[in-house]
Protein backbone atom coordinates (compact mmCIF):
# COMPACT_ATOMS: atom_id res chain seq x y z
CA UNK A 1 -5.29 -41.48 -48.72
CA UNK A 2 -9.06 -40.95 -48.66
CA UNK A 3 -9.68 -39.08 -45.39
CA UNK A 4 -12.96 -37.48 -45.58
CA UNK A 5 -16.74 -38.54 -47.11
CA UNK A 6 -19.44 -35.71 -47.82
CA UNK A 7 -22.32 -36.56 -49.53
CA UNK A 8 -23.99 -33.95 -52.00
CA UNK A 9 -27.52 -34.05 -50.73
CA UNK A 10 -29.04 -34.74 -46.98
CA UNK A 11 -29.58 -38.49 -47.64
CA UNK A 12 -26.27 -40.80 -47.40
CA UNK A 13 -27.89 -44.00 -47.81
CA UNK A 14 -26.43 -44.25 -50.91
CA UNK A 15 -23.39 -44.29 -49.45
CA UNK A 16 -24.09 -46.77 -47.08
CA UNK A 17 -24.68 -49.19 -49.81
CA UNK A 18 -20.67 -49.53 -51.15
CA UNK A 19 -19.54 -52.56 -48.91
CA UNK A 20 -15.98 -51.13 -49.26
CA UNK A 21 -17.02 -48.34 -47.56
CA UNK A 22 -13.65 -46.85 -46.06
CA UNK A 23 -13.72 -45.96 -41.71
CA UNK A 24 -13.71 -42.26 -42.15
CA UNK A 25 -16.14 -39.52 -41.68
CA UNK A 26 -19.02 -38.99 -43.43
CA UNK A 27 -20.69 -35.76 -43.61
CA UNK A 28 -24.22 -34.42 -44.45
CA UNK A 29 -24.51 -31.51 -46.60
CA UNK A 30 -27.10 -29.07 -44.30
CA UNK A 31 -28.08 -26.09 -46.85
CA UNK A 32 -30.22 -23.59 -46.44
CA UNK A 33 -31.30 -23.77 -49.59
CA UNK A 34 -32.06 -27.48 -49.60
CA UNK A 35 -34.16 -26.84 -46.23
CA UNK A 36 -36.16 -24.12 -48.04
CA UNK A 37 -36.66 -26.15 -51.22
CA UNK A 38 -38.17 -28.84 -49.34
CA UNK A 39 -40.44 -26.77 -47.10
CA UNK A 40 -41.67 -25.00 -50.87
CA UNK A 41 -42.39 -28.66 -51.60
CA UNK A 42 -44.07 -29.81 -48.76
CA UNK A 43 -46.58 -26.54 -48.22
CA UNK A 44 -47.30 -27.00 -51.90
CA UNK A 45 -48.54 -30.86 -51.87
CA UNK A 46 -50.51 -30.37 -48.54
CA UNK A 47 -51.83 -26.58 -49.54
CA UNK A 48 -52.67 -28.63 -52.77
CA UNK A 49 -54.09 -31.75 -51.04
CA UNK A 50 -55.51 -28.92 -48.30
CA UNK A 51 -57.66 -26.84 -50.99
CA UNK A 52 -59.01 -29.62 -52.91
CA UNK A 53 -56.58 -29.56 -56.37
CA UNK A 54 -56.65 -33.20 -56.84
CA UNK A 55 -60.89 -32.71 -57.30
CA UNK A 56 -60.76 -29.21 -58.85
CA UNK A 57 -58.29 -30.80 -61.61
CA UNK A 58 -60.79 -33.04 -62.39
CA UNK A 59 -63.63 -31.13 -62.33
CA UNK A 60 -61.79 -28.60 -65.09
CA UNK A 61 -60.80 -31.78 -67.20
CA UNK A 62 -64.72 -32.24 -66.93
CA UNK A 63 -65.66 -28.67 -67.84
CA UNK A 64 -67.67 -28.57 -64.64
CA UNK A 65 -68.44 -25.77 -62.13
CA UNK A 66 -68.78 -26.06 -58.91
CA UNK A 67 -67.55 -24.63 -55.63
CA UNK A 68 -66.83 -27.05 -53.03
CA UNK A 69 -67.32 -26.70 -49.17
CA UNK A 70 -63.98 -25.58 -48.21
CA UNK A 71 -62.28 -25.87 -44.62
CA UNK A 72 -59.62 -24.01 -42.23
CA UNK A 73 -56.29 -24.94 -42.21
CA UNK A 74 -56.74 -25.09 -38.13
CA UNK A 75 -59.19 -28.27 -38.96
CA UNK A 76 -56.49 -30.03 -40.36
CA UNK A 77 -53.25 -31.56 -38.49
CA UNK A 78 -50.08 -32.39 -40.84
CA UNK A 79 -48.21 -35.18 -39.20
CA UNK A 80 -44.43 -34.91 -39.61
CA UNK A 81 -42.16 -38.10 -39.72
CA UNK A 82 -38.81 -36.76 -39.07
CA UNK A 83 -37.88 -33.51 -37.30
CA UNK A 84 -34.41 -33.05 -39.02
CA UNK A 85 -33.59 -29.81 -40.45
CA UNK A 86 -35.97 -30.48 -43.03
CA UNK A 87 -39.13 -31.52 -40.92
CA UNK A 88 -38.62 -28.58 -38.85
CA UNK A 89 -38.48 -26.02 -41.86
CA UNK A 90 -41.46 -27.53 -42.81
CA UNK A 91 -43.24 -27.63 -39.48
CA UNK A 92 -42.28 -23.87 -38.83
CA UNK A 93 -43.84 -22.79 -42.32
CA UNK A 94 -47.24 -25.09 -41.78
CA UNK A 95 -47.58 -23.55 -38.14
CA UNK A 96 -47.25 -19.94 -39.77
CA UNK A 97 -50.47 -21.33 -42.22
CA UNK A 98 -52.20 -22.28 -39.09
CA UNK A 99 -52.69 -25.98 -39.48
CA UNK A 100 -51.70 -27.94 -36.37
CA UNK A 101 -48.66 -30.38 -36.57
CA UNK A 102 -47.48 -32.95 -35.02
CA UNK A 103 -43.71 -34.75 -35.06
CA UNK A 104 -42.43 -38.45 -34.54
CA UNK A 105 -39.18 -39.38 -34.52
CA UNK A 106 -37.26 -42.20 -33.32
CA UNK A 107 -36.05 -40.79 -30.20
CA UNK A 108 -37.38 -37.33 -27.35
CA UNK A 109 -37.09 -34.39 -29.65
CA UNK A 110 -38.82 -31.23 -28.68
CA UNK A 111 -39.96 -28.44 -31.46
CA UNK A 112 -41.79 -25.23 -30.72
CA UNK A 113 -45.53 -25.67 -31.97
CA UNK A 114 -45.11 -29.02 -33.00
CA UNK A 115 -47.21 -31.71 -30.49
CA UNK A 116 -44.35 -34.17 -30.01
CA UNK A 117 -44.30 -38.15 -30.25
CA UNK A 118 -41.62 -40.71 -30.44
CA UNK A 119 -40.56 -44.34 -30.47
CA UNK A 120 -42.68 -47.65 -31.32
CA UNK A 121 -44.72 -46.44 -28.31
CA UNK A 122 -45.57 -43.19 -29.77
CA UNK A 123 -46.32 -43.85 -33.58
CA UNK A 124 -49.93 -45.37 -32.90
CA UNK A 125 -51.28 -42.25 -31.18
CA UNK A 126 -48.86 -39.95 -33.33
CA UNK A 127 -50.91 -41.41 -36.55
CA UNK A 128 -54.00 -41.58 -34.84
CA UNK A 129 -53.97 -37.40 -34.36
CA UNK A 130 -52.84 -37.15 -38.07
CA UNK A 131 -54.81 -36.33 -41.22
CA UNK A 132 -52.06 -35.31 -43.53
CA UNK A 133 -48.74 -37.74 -42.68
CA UNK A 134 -45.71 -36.17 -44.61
CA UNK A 135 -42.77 -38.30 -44.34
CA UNK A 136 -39.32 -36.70 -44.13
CA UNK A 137 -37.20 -39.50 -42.54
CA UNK A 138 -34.00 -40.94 -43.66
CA UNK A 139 -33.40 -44.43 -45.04
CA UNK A 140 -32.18 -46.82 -43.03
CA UNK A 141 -32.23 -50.52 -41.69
CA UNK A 142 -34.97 -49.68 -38.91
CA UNK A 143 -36.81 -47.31 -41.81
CA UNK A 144 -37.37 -49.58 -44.37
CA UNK A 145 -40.56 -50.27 -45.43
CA UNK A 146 -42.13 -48.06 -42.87
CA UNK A 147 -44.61 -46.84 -44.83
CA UNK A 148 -47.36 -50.00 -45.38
CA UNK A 149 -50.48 -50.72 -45.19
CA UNK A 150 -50.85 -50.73 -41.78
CA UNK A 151 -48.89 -47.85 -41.17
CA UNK A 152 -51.37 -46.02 -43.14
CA UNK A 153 -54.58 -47.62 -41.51
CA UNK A 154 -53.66 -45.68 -37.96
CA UNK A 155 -54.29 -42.43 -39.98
CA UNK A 156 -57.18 -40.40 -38.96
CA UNK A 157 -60.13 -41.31 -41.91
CA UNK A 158 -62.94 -39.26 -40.02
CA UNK A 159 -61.69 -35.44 -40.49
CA UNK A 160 -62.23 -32.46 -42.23
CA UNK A 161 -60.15 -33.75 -45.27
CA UNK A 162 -62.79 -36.47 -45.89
CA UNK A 163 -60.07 -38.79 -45.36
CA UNK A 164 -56.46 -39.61 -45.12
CA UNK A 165 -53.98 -37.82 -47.15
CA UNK A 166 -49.65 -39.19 -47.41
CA UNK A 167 -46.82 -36.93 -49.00
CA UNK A 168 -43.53 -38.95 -48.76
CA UNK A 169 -40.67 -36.58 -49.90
CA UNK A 170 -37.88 -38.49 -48.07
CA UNK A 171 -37.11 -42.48 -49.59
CA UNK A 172 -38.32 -44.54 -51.61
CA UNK A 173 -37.50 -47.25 -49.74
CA UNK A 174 -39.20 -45.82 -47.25
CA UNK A 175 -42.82 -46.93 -48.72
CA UNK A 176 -44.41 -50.57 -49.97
CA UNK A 177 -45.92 -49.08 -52.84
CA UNK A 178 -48.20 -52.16 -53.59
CA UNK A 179 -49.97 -51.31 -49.87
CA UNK A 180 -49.69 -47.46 -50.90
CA UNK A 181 -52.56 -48.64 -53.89
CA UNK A 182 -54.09 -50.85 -51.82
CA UNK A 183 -54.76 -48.00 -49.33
CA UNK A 184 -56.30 -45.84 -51.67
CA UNK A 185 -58.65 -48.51 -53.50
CA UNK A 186 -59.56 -49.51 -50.17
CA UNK A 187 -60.24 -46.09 -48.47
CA UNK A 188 -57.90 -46.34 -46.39
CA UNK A 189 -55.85 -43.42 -48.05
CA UNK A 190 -58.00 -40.67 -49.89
CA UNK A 191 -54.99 -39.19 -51.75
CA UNK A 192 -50.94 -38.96 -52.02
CA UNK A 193 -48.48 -37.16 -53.25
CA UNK A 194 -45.11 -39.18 -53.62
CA UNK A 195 -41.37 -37.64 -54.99
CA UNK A 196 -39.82 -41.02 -54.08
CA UNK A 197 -40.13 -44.23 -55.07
CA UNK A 198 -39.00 -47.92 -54.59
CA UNK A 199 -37.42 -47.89 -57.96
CA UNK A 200 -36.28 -44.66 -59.44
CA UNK A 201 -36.91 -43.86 -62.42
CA UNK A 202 -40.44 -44.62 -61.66
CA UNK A 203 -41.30 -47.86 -63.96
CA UNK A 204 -43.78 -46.58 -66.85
CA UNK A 205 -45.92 -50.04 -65.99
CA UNK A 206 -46.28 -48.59 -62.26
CA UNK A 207 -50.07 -47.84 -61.88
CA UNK A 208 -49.07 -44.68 -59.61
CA UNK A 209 -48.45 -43.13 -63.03
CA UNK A 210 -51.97 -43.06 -63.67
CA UNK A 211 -53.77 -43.41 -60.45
CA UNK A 212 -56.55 -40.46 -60.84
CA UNK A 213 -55.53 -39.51 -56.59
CA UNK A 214 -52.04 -39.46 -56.76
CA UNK A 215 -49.53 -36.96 -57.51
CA UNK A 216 -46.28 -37.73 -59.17
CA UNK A 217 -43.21 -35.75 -59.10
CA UNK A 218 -39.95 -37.42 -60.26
CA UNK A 219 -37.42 -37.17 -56.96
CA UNK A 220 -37.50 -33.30 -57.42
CA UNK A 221 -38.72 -31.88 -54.24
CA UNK A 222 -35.29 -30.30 -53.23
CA UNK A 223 -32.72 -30.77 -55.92
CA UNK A 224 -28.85 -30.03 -54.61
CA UNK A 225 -27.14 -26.92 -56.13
CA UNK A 226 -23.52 -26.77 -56.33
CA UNK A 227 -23.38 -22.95 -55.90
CA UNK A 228 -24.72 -23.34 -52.58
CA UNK A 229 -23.42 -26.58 -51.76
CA UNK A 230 -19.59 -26.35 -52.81
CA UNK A 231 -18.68 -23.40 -50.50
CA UNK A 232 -19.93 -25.29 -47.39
CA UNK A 233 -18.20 -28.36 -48.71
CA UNK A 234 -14.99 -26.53 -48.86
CA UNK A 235 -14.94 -24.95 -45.21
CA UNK A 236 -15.47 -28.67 -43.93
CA UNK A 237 -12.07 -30.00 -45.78
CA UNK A 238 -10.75 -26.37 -44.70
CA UNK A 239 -11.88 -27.58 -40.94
CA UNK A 240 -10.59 -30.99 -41.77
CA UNK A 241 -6.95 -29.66 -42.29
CA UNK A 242 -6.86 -27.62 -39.75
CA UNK A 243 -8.08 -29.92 -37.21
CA UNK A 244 -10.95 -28.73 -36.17
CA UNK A 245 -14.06 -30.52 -35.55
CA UNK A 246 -16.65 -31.69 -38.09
CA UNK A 247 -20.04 -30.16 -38.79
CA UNK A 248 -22.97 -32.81 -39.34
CA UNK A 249 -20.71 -36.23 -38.93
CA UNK A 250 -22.86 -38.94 -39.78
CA UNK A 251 -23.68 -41.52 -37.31
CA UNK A 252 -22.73 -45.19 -38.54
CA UNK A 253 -24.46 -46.56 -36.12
CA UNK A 254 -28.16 -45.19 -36.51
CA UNK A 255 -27.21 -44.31 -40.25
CA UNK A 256 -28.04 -40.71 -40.56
């Protein structure tokens, strides 16, 4: 009798995975709430990567002062890899900062502000123009793995950052960890901040743990909470028995 599916956060991948999936809807949950948690998340980790933390940190462990050239947040462009709800919360607060963004997605999507790019044909010159990527897309077949190494070696290297910077707040499986290390021995990534992971809990042995340019946080950047999430879960079944049509049905096809 199972007519309805609504997953609890904004990610149903999860859900994709049970082969005995049933053929009826399946609905994202679209809070406020989860939108504003994840912008809080994502202005934190580039302010952070923005203003230097990651050296300052250090330099405290060390005892040592000194005041470090600091830039504008209008030298710096945060590239956005998803323009979802989420992606354009985010984009919206950056653009307030004054940092210039730019957006990819898989297909034309236009956001005010944000300097547009899309498809295969637009990634190269989308990473190209970026110096912070932050990666906000969903997990799926044509997603997976996205983030490698040479995903990361289009970045912009020769910026005001002093090099490449990722935040990946949307899958795990998004990202090839092993080429994520690689990058940043290499120099091909100066620093990252990652909530996700290939395999969550992180494993202690992972050297991410411990890597002195990366910032861990474990899957927390916008946690669901049922006192905002139950009521709109409750007018969709309420819309569902009446007959009325669906609010963010997800599409099997492109799996999101």
């Amino acid at each position: 009798g199972l007519r309805l599916v609504i997953s609890t956060g904004a990610g149903v991948d999860h859900i994709f995975a049970d082969e005995d999936l049933p053929d009826v809807p399946i609905l994202r949950v679209v809070a406020e709430n989860l939108a504003t948690h994840m912008t809080e998340y994502v202005v934190w980790r580039v302010m952070d990567h923005h203003r230097q933390g990651i050296a300052y940190r250090a330099q405290q462990a060390g005892r040592e002062w000194c005041e470090r050239a600091q830039r504008t947040a209008e030298e710096v462009t945060v590239g956005i890899m998803g323009l979802g709800q989420l992606g354009q919360a985010a984009a919206r607060a950056l653009l307030a900062l004054g940092f210039r963004v730019n957006g990819w997605t898989r297909g034309p999507r236009d956001v005010e502000g944000v300097s547009a790019f899309h498809g295969d044909e637009g990634l190269k010159e989308f990473l190209a123009a970026t110096d912070i990527l932050v990666v906000l897309l969903p997990h799926t077949p044509a997603t997976e793995g996205i983030v490698d190494y040479d995903l990361l070696r289009g970045l912009r290297r020769d910026n005001a950052l002093g090099g490449a910077v990722l935040v990946n707040a949307g899958r795990g499986k998004l990202q090839r960890e092993a080429d994520i290390v690689r990058a940043l021995e290499d120099g091909t990534l100066k620093e990252a901040s990652l909530d996700v992971f290939e395999e969550e809990p992180l494993p202690r042995s992972s050297p991410l743990w411990s890597h002195p340019r990366v910032f861990v946080t474990p899957h927390a950047a916008a946690a669901s909470d049922p006192r905002h999430l139950a009521p709109l879960m409750l007018e969709q079944i309420a819309r569902l028995e009446r007959g009325e049509p669906l609010h963010n049905v997800v599409d099997r096809s492109a799996g999101y």
